[in-house]
C-alpha atoms as a PDB file:
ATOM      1  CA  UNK A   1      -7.862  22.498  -9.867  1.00  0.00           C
ATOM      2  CA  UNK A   2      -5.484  25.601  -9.051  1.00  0.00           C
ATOM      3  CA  UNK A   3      -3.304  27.429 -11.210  1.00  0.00           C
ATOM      4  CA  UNK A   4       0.360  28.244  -9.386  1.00  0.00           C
ATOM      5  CA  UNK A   5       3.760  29.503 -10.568  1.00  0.00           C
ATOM      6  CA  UNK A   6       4.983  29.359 -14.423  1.00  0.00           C
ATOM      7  CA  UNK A   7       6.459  26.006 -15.515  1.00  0.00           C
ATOM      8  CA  UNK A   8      10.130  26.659 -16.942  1.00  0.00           C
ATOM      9  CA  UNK A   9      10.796  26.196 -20.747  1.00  0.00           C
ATOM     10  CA  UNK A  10      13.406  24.432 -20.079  1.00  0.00           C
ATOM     11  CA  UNK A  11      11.468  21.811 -18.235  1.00  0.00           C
ATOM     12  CA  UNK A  12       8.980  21.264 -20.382  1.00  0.00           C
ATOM     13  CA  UNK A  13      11.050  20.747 -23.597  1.00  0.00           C
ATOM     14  CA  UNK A  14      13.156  18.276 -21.154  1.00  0.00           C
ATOM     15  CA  UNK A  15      10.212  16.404 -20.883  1.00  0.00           C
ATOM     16  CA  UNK A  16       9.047  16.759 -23.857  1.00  0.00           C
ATOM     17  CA  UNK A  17      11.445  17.735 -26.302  1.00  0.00           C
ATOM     18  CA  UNK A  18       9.376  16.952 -29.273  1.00  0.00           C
ATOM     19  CA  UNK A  19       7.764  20.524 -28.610  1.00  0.00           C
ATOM     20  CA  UNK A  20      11.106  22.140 -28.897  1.00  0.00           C
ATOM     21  CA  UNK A  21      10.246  23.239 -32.662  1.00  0.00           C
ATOM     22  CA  UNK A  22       7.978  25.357 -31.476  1.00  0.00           C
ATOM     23  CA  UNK A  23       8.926  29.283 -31.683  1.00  0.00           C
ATOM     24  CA  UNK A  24       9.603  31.184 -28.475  1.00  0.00           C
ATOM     25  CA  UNK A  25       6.048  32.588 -28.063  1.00  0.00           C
ATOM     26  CA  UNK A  26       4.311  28.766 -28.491  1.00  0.00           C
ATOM     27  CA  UNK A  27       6.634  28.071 -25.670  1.00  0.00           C
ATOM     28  CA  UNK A  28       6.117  31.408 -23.704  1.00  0.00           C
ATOM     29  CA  UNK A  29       2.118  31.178 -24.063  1.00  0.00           C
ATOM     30  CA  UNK A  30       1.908  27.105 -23.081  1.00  0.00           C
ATOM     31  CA  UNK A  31       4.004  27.937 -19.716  1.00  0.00           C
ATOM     32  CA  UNK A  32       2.285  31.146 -18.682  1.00  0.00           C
ATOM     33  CA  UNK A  33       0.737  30.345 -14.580  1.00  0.00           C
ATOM     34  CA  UNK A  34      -2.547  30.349 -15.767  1.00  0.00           C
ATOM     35  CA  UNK A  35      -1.401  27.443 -17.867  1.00  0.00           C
ATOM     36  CA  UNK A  36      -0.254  25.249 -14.903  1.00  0.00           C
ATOM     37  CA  UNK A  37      -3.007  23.523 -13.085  1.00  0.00           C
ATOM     38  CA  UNK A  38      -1.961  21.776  -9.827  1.00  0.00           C
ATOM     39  CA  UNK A  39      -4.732  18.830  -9.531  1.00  0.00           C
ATOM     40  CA  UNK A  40      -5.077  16.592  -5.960  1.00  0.00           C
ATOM     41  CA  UNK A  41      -4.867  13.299  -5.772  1.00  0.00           C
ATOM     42  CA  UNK A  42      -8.433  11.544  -7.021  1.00  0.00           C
ATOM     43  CA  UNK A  43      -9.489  13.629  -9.054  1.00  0.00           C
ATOM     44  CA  UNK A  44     -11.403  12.943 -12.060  1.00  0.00           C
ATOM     45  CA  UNK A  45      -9.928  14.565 -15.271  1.00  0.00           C
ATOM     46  CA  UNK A  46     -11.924  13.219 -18.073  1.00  0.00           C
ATOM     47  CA  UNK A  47     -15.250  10.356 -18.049  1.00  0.00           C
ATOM     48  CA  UNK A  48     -16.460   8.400 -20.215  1.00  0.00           C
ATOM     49  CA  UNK A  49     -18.483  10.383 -23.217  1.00  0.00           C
ATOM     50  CA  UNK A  50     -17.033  13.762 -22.088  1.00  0.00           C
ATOM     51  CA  UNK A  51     -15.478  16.233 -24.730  1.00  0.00           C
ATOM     52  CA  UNK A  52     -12.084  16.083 -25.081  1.00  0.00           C
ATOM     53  CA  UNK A  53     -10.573  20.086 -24.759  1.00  0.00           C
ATOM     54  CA  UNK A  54      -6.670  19.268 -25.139  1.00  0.00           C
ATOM     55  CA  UNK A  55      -3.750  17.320 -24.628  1.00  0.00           C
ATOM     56  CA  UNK A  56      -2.405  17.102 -20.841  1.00  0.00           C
ATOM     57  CA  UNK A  57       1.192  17.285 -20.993  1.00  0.00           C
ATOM     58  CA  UNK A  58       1.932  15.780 -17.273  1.00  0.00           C
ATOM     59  CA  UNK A  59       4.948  17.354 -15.117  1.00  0.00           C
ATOM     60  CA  UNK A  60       4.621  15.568 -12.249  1.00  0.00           C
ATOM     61  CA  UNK A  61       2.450  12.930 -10.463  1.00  0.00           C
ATOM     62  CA  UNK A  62       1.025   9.929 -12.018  1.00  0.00           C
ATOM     63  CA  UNK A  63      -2.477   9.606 -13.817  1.00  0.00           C
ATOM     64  CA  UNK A  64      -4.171   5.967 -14.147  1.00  0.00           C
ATOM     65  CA  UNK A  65      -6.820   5.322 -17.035  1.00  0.00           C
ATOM     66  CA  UNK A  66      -9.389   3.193 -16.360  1.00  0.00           C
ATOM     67  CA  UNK A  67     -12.602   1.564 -18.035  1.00  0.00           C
ATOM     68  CA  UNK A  68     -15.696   0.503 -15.975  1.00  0.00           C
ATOM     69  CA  UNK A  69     -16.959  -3.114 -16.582  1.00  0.00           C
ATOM     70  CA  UNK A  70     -20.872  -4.022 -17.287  1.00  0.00           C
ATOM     71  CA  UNK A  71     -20.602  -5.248 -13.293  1.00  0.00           C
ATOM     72  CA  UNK A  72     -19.202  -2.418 -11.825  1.00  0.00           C
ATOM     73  CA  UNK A  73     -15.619  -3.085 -11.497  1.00  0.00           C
ATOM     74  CA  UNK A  74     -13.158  -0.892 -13.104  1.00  0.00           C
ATOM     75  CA  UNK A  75     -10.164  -1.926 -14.977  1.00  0.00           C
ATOM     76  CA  UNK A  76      -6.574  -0.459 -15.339  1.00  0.00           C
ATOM     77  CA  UNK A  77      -5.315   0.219 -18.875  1.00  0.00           C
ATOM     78  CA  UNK A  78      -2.413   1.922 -18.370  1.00  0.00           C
ATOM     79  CA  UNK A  79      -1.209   4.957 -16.205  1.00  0.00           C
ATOM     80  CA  UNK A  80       0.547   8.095 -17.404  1.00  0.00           C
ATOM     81  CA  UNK A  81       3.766  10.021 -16.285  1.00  0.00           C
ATOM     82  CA  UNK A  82       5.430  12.526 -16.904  1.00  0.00           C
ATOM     83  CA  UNK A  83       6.538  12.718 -20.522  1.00  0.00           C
ATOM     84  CA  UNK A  84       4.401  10.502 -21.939  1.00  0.00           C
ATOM     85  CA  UNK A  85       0.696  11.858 -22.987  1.00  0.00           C
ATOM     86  CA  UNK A  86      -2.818  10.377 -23.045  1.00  0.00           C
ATOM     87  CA  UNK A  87      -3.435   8.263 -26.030  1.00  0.00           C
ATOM     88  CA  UNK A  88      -6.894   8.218 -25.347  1.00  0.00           C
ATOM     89  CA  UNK A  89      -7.392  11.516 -25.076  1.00  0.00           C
ATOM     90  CA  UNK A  90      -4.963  11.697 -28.501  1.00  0.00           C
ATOM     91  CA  UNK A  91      -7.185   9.315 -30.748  1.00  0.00           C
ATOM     92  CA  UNK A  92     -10.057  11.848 -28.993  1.00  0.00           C
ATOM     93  CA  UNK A  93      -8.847  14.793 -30.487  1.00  0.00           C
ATOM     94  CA  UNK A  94      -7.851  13.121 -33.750  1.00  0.00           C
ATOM     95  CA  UNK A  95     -11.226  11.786 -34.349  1.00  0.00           C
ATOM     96  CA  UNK A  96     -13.032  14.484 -32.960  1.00  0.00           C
ATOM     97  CA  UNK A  97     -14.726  11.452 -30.423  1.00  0.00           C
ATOM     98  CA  UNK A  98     -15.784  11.929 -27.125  1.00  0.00           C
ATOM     99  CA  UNK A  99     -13.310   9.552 -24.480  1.00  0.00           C
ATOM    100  CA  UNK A 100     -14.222   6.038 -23.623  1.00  0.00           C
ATOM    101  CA  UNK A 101     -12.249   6.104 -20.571  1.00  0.00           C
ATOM    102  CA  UNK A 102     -11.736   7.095 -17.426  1.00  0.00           C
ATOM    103  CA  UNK A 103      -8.921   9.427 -16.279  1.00  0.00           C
ATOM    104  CA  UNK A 104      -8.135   9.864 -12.455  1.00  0.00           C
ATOM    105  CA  UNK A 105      -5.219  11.502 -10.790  1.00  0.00           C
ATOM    106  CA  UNK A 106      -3.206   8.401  -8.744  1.00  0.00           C
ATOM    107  CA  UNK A 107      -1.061  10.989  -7.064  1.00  0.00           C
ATOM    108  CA  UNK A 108      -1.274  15.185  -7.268  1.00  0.00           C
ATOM    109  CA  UNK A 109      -0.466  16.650 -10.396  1.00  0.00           C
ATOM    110  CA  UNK A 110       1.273  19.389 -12.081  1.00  0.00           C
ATOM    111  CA  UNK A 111       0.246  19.303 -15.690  1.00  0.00           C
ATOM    112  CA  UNK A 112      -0.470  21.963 -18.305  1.00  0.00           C
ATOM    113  CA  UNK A 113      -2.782  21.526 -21.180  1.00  0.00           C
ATOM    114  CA  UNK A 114      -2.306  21.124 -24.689  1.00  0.00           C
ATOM    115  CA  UNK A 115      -5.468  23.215 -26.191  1.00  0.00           C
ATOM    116  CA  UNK A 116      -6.977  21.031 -28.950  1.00  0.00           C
ATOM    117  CA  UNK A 117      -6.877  23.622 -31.589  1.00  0.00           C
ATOM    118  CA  UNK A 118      -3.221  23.758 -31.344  1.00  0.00           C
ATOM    119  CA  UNK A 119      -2.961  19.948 -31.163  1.00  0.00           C
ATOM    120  CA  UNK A 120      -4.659  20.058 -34.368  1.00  0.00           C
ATOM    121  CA  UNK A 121      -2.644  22.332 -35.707  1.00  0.00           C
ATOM    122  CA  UNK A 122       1.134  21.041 -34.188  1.00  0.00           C
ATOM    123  CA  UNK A 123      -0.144  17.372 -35.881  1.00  0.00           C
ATOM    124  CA  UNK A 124      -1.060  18.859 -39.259  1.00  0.00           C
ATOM    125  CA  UNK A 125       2.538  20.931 -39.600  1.00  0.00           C
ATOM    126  CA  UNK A 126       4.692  19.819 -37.517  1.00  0.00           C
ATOM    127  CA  UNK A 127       6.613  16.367 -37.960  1.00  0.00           C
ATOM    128  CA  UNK A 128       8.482  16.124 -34.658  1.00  0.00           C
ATOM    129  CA  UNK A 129       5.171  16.362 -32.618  1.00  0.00           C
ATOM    130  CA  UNK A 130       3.644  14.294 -35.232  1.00  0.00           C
ATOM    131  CA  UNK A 131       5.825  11.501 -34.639  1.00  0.00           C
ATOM    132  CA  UNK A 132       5.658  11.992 -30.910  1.00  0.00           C
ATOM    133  CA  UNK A 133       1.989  11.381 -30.771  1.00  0.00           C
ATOM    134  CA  UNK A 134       2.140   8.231 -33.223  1.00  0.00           C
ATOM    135  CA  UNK A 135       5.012   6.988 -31.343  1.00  0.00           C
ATOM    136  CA  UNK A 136       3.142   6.976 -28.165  1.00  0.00           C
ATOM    137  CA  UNK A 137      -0.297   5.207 -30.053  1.00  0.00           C
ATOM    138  CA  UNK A 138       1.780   2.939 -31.623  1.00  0.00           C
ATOM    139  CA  UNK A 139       3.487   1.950 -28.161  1.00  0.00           C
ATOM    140  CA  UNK A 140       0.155   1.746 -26.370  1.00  0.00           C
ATOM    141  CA  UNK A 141      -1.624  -0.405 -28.673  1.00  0.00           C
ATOM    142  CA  UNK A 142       1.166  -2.909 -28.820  1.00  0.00           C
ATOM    143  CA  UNK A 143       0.641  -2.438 -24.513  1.00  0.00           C
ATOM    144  CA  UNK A 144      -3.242  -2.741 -24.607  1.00  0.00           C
ATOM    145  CA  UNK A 145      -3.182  -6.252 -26.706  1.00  0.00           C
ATOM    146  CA  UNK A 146      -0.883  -7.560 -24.421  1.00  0.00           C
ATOM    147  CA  UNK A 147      -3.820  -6.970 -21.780  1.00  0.00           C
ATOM    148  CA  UNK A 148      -6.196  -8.426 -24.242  1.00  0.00           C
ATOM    149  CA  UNK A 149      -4.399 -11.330 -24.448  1.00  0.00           C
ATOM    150  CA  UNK A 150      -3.976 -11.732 -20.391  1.00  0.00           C
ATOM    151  CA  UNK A 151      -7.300 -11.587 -19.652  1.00  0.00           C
ATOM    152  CA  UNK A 152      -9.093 -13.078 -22.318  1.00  0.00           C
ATOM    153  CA  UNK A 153      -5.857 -16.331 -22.117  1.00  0.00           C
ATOM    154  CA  UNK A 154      -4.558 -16.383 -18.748  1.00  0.00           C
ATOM    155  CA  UNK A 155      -6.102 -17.556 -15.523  1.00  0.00           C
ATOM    156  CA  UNK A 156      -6.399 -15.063 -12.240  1.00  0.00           C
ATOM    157  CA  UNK A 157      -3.723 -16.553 -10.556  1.00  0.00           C
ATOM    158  CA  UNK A 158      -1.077 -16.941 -13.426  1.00  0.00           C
ATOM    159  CA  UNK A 159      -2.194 -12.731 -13.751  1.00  0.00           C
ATOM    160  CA  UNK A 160      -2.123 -12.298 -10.005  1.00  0.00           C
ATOM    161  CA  UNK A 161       1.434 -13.787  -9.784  1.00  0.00           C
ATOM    162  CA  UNK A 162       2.801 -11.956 -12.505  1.00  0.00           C
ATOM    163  CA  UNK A 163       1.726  -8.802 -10.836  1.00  0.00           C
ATOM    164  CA  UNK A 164       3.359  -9.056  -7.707  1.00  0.00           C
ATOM    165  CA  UNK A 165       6.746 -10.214  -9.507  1.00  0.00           C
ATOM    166  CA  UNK A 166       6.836  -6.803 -11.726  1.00  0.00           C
ATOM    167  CA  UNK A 167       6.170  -5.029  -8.204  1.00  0.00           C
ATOM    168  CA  UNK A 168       8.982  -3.343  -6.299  1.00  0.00           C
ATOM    169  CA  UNK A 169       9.199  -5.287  -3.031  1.00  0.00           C
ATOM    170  CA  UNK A 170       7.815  -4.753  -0.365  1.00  0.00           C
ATOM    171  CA  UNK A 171       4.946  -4.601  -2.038  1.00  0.00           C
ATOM    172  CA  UNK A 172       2.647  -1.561  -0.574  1.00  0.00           C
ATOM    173  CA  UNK A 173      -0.982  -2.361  -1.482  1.00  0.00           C
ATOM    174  CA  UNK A 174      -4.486  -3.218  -0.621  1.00  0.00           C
ATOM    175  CA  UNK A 175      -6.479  -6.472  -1.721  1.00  0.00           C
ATOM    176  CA  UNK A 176      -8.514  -3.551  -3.459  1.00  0.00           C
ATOM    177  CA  UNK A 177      -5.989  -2.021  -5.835  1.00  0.00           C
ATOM    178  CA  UNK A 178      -4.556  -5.420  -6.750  1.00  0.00           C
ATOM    179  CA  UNK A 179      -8.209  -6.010  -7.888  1.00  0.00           C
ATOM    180  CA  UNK A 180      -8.908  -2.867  -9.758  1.00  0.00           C
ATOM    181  CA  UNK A 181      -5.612  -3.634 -11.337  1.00  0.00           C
ATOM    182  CA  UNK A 182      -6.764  -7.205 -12.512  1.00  0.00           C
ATOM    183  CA  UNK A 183     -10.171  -5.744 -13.536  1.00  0.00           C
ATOM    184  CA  UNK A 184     -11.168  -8.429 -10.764  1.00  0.00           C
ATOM    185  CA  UNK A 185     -13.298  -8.517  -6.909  1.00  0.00           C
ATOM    186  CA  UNK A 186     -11.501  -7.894  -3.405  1.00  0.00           C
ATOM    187  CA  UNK A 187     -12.657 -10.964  -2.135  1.00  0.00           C
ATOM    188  CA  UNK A 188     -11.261 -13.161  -5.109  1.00  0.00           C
ATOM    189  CA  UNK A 189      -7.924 -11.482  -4.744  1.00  0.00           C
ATOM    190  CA  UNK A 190      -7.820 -12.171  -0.879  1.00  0.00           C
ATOM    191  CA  UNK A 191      -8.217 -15.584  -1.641  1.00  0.00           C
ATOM    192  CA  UNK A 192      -5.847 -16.281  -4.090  1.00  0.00           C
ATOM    193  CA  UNK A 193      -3.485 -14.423  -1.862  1.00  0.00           C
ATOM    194  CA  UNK A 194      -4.221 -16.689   1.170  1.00  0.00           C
ATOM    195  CA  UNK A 195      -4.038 -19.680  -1.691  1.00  0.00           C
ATOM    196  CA  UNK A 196      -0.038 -18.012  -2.238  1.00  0.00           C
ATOM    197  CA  UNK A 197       0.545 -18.070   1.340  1.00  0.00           C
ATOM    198  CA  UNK A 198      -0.581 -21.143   2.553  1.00  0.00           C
ATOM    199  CA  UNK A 199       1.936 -22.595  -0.341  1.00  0.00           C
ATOM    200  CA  UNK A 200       4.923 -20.366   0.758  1.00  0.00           C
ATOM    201  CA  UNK A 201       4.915 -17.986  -2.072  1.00  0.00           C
ATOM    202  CA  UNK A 202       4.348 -14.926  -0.110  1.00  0.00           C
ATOM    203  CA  UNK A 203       3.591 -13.811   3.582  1.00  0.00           C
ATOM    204  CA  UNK A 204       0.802 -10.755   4.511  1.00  0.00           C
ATOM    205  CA  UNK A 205       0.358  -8.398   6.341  1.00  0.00           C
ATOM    206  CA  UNK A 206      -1.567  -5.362   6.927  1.00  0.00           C
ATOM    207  CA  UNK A 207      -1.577  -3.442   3.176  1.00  0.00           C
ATOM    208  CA  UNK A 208       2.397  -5.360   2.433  1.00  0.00           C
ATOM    209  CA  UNK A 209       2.894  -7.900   0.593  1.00  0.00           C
ATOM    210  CA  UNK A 210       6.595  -9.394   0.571  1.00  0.00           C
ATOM    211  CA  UNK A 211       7.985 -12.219  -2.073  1.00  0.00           C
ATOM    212  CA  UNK A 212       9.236 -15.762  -0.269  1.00  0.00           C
ATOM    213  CA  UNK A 213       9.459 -17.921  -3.005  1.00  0.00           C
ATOM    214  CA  UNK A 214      10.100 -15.448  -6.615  1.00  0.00           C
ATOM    215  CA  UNK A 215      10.938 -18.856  -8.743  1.00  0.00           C
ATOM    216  CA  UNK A 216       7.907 -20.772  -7.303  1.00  0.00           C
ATOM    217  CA  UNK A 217       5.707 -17.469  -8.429  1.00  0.00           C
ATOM    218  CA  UNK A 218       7.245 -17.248 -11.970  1.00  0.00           C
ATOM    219  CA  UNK A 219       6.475 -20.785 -12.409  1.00  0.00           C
ATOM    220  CA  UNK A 220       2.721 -20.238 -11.298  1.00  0.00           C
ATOM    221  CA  UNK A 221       2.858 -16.937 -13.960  1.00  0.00           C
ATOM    222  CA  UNK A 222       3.952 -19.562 -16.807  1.00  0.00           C
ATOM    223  CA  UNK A 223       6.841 -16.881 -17.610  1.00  0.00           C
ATOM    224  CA  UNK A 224      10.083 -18.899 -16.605  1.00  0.00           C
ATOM    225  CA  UNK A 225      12.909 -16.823 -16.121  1.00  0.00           C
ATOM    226  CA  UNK A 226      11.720 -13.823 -18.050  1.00  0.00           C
ATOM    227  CA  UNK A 227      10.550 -11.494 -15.679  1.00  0.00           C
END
């Protein structure tokens, strides 16, 4: 992780405005160069039963949060950009618990970091934040049952389908990362895939996927004309 040039005020109260009741030095100190870490792509930014030493307020990039099955597969729960925050890493430093999760950098970063003790001290007096943070839990939950409820109700393929439709097209990706995203194995995914084509659903090629038949996939996801 490096540290580079100060991140503006200005942009990080655009992004997150909920920190704009904080007085000028708050704001000065939290954008200072050796506040802004510049992270590569890959990186791992928190494990599972690590200490959790702030809030990352994310500027650029995209971070994915993920939580390792009993048979070594790892499973997407939701990714972060910039704006949003961590709810993991919030319920962390609100319980004082060590993360359950796994955080990774999807792309390179530029994020600066909360430290917990002013967390603690922004959600004890100071309602905008406050609300901020429960906002974001509140929105995640409601997010994280809805995966409950697709893995532990829906089959593979009705998941699979519904992926790929939510995708912008074409679709850049391995057999791999539709996997990881399913909490699922390659080779499963490669076969459903070759199931989709051999029906006329989709055609493949090397790491693309492209859409042939959108209302025959919504109708193998079970979600009509919703999505």
């Amino acid at each position: 992780m490096e540290t580079d040039s100060a991140i503006s005020p200005d942009k990080l109260l655009a992004l997150y405005p909920a920190l704009g009741s904080l007085n000028h030095d708050q704001i000065s100190a939290l954008c200072q160069p050796e506040a802004s870490l510049n992270i590569p792509e890959g990186t791992e930014l928190f494990t599972e039963r690590q200490a959790c030493r702030g809030l990352p307020l994310l500027i650029s990039g995209t971070i994915k949060v993920v939580k390792n099955t009993a048979f070594g597969r790892e499973m997407l729960l939701y990714r972060v950009e910039p704006g949003g925050s961590c709810v993991i890493t919030s319920s962390c430093l609100l319980g004082h618990t060590a993360y359950t999760a796994r955080g990774i950098a999807e792309t390179p970063l530029r994020m600066l970091i909360l430290p917990s003790a002013q967390f603690e001290q922004l959600i004890a007096g100071n309602a905008p934040f406050r609300d901020f943070v429960f906002h974001l839990l509140a929105n995640r939950i409601a997010e994280l049952m809805l995966l409950v409820e697709e893995v532990a109700f829906h089959r593979l393929d009705q998941r699979l389908a519904k992926l790929l439709l939510n995708k912008p097209e074409p679709i850049q990706a391995t057999h791999q990362a539709l996997a990881d995203e399913l909490g699922s194995v390659r080779e499963i995914v490669s076969r459903l895939l070759k199931g989709f084509a051999a029906q006329g659903l989709v055609s493949l090629g090397r790491e693309r996927i492209s859409l042939l038949d959108r209302e025959g996939l919504k109708q193998l996801a079970g979600v009509g004309h919703t999505v």
